[in-house]
C-alpha atoms as a PDB file:
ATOM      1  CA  UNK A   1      -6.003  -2.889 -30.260  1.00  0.00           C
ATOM      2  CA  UNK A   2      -7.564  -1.965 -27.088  1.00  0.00           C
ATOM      3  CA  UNK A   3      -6.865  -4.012 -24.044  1.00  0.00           C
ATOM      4  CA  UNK A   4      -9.791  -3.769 -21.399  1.00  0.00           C
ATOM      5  CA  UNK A   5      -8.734  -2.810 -17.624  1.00  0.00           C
ATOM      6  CA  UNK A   6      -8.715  -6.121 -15.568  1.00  0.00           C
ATOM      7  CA  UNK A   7     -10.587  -5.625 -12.268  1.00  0.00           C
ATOM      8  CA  UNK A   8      -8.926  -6.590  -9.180  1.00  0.00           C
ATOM      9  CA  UNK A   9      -5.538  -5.813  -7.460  1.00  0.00           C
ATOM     10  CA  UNK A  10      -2.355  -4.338  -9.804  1.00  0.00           C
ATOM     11  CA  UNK A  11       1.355  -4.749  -9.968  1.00  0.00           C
ATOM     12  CA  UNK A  12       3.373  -1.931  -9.319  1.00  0.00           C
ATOM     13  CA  UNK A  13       7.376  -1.743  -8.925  1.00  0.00           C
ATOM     14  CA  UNK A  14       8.306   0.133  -5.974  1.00  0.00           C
ATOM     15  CA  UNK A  15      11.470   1.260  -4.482  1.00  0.00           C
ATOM     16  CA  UNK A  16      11.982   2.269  -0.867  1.00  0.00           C
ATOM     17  CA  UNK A  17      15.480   3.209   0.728  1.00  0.00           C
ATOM     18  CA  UNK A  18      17.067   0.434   2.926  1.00  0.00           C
ATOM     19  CA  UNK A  19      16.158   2.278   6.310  1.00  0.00           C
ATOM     20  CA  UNK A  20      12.038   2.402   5.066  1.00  0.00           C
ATOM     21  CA  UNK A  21      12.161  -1.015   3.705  1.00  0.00           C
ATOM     22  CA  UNK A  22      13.423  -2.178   7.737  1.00  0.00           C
ATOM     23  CA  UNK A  23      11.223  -0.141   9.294  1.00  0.00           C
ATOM     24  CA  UNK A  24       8.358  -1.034   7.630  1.00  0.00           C
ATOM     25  CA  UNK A  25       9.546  -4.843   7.763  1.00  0.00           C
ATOM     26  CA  UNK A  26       9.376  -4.184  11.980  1.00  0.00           C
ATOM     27  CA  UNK A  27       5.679  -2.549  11.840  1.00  0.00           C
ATOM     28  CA  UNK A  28       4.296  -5.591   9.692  1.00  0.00           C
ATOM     29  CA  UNK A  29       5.934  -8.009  11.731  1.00  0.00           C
ATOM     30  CA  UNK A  30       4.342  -6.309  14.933  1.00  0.00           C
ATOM     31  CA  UNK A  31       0.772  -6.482  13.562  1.00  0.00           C
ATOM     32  CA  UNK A  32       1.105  -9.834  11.862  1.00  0.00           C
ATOM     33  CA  UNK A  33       1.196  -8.808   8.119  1.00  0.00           C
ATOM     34  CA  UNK A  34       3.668  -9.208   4.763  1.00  0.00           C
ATOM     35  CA  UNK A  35       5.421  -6.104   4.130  1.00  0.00           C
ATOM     36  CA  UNK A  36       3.217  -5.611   0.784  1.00  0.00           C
ATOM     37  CA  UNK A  37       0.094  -6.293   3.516  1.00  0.00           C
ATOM     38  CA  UNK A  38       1.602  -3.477   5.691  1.00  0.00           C
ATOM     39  CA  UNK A  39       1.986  -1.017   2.842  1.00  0.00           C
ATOM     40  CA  UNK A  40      -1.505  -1.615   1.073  1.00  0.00           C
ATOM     41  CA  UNK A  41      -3.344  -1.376   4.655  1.00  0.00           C
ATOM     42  CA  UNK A  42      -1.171   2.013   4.963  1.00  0.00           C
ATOM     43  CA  UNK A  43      -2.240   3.615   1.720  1.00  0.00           C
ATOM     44  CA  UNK A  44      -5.682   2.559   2.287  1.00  0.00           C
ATOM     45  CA  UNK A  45      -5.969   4.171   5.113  1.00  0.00           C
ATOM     46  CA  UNK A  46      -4.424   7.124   3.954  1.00  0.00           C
ATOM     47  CA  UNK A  47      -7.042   7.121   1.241  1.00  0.00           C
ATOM     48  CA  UNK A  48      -9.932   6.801   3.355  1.00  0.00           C
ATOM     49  CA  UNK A  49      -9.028   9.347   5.856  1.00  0.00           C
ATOM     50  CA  UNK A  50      -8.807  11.846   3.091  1.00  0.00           C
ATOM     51  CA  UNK A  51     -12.158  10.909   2.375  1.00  0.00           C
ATOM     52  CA  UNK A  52     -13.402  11.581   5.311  1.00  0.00           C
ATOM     53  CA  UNK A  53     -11.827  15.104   4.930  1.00  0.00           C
ATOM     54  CA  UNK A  54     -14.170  15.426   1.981  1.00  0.00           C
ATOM     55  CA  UNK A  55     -11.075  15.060  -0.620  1.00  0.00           C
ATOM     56  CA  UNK A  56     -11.148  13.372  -3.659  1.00  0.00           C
END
């Protein structure tokens, strides 16, 4: 049976040492975000910048 990609955000498990998980905890807190709000603003930016590059 073929199941149909939903559209929107996806679930992922992710593991992160102790040290990344704190440090990342500090840099949300600073700009007023969840930890899972810090690290999906990160990797979109990261993605867009390597657009801009002209990477795909």
């Amino acid at each position: 049976m073929e199941r149909k990609e939903k559209e929107g955000k996806k679930q992922l498990p992710l593991r992160l040492s102790a040290t990344l998980y704190r440090e990342l905890t500090a840099w949300a807190e600073e700009e007023f975000r969840s930890v899972n709000g810090q690290i999906e603003y990160l990797l979109t930016e990261c993605v867009r910048q390597r657009r801009k590059r002209g990477k795909q």
